[in-house]
N, C-alpha and C. Protein backbone atom coordinates (compact mmCIF):
# COMPACT_ATOMS: atom_id res chain seq x y z
N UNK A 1 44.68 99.40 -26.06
CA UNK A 1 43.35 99.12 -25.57
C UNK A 1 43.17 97.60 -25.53
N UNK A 2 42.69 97.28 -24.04
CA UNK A 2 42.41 95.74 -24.51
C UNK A 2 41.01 95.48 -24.20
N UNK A 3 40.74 94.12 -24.74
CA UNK A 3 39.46 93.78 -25.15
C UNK A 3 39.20 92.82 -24.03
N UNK A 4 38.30 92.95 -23.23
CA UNK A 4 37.53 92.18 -21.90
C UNK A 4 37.24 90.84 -22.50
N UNK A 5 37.58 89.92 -21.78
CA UNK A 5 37.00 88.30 -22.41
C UNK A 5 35.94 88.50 -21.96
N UNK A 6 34.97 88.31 -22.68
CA UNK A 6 34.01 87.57 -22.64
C UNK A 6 33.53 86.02 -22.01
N UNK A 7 32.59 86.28 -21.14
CA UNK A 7 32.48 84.75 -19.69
C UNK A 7 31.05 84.22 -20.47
N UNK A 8 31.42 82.38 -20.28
CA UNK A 8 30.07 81.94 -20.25
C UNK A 8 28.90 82.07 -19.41
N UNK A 9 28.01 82.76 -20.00
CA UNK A 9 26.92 82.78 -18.86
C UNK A 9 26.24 81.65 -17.67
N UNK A 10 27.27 80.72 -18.42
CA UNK A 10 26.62 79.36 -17.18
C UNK A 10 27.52 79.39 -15.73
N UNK A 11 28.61 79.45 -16.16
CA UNK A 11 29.53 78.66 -15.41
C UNK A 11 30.80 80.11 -15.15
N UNK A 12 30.85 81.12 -16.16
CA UNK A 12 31.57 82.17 -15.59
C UNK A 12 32.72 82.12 -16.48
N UNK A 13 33.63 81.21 -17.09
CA UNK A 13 34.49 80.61 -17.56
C UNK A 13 34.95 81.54 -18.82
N UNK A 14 35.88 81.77 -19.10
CA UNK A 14 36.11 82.23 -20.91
C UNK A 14 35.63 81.46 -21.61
N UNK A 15 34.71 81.86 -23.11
CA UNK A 15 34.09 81.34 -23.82
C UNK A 15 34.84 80.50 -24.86
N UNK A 16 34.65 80.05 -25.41
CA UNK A 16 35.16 78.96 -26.72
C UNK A 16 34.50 79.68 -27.74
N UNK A 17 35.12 79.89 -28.97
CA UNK A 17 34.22 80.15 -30.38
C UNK A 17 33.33 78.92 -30.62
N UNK A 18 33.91 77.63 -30.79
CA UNK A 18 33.70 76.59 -30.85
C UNK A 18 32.02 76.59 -30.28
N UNK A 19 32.06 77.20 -28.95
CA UNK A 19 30.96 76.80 -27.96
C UNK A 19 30.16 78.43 -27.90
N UNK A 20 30.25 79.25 -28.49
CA UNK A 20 29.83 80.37 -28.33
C UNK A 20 28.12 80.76 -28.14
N UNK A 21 27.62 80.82 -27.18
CA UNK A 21 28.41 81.77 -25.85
C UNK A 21 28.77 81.10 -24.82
N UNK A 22 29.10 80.21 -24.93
CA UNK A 22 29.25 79.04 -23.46
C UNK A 22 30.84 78.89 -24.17
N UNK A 23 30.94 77.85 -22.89
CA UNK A 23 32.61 77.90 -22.66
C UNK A 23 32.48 75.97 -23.41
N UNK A 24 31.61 75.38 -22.95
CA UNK A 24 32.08 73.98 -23.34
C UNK A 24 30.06 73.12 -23.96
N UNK A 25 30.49 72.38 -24.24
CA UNK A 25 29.08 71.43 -24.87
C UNK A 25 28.32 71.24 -23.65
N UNK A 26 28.89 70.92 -22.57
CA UNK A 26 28.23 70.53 -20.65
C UNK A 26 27.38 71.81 -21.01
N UNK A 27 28.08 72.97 -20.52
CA UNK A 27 27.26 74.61 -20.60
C UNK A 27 26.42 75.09 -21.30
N UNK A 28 26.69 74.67 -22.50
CA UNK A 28 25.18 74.63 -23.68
C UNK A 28 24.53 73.65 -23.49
N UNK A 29 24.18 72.56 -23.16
CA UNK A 29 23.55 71.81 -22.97
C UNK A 29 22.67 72.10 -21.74
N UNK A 30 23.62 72.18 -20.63
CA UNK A 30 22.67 73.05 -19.41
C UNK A 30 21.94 73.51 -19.94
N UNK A 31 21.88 75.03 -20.68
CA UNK A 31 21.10 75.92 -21.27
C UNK A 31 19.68 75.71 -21.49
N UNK A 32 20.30 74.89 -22.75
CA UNK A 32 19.46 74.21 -23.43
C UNK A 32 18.03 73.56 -22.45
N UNK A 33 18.87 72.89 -21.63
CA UNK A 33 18.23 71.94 -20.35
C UNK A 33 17.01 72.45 -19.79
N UNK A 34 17.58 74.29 -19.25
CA UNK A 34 16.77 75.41 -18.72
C UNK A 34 15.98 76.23 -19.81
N UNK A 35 15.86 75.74 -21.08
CA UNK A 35 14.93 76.50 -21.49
C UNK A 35 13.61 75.09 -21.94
N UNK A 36 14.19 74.31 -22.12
CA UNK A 36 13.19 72.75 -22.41
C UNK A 36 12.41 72.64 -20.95
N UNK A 37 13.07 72.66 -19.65
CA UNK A 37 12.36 72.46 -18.51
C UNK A 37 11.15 73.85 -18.14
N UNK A 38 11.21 74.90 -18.69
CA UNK A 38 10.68 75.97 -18.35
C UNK A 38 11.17 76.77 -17.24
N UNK A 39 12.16 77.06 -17.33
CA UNK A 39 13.29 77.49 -16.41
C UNK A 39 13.59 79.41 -16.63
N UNK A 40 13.34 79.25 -17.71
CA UNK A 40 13.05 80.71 -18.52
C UNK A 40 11.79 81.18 -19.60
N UNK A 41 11.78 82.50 -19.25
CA UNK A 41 10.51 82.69 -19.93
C UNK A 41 10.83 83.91 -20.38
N UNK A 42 9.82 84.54 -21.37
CA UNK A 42 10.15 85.82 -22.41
C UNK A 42 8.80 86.50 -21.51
N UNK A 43 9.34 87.37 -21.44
CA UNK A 43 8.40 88.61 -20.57
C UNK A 43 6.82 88.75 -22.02
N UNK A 44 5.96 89.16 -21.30
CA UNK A 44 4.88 89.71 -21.82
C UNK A 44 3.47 89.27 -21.27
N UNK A 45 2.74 89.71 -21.69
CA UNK A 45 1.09 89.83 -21.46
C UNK A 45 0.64 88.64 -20.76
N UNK A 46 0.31 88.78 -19.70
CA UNK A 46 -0.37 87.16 -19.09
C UNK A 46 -1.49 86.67 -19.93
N UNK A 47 -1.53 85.35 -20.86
CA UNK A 47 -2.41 84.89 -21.18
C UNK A 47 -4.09 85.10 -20.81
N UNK A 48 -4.16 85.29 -21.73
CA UNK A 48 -6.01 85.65 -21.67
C UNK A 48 -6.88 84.67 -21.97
N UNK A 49 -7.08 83.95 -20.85
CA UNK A 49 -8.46 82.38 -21.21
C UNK A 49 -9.02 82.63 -21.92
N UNK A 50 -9.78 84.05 -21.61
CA UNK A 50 -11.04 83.90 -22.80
C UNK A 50 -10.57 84.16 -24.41
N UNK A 51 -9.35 83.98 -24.63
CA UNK A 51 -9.35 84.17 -25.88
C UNK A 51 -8.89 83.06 -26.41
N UNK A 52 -8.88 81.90 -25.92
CA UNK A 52 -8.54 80.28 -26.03
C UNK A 52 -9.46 79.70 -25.47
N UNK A 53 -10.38 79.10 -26.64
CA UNK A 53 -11.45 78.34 -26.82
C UNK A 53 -10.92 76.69 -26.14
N UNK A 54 -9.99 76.17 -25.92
CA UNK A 54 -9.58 75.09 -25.26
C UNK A 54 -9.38 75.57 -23.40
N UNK A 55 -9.19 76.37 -23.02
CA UNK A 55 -9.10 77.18 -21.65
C UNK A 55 -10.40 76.74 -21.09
N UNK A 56 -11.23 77.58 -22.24
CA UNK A 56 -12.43 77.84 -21.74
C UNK A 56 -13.17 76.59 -21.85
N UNK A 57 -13.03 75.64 -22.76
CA UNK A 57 -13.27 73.92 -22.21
C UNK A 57 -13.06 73.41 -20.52
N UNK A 58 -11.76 73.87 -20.37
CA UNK A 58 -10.80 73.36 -19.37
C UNK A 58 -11.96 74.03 -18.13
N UNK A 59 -11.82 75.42 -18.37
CA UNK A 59 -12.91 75.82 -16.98
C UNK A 59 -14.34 75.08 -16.82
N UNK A 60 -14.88 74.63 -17.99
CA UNK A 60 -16.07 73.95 -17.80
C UNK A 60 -15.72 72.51 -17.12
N UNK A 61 -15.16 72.24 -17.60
CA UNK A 61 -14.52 70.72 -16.61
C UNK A 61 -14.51 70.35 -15.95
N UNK A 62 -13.82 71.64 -14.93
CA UNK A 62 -13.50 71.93 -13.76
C UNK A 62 -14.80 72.46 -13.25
N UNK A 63 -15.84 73.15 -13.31
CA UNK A 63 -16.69 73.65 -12.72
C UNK A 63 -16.18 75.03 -12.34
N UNK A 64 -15.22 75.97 -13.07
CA UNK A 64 -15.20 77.31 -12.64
C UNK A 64 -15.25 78.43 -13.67
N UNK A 65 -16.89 77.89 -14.00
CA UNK A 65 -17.08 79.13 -15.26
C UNK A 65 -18.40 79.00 -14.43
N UNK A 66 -18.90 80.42 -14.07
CA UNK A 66 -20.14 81.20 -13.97
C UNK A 66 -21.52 80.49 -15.02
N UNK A 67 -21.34 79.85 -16.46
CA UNK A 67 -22.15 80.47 -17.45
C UNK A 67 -23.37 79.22 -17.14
């Protein structure tokens, strides 16, 4: 039975232990790059203004609160 290498998710490449899960420091660093720039995001609930008292500043500011 053999065991499938495992590819860096950046670049496709066989991984390094060294660099795991990336193949080299360039590829983690990318990564890295795309999660600091907002490049990726974690799924869930769209933010709710009204439950952030600074939002709801922000809409008065702006002039798009009703109250």
């Amino acid at each position: 039975m053999t065991r499938a290498t495992r590819t860096c998710p950046i670049c496709g490449k066989p991984r390094l232990a060294e660099h795991t899960p990336f193949c080299s420091t360039r590829c983690r660093d990318r990564d890295l790059l795309q999660w600091l720039d907002g490049g990726y995001a974690l799924p869930g609930p769209a933010p709710d203004p009204m439950g952030d008292p600074d939002a709801i500043e922000g809409l008065h500011d702006r002039g798009q609160n009703d109250d």
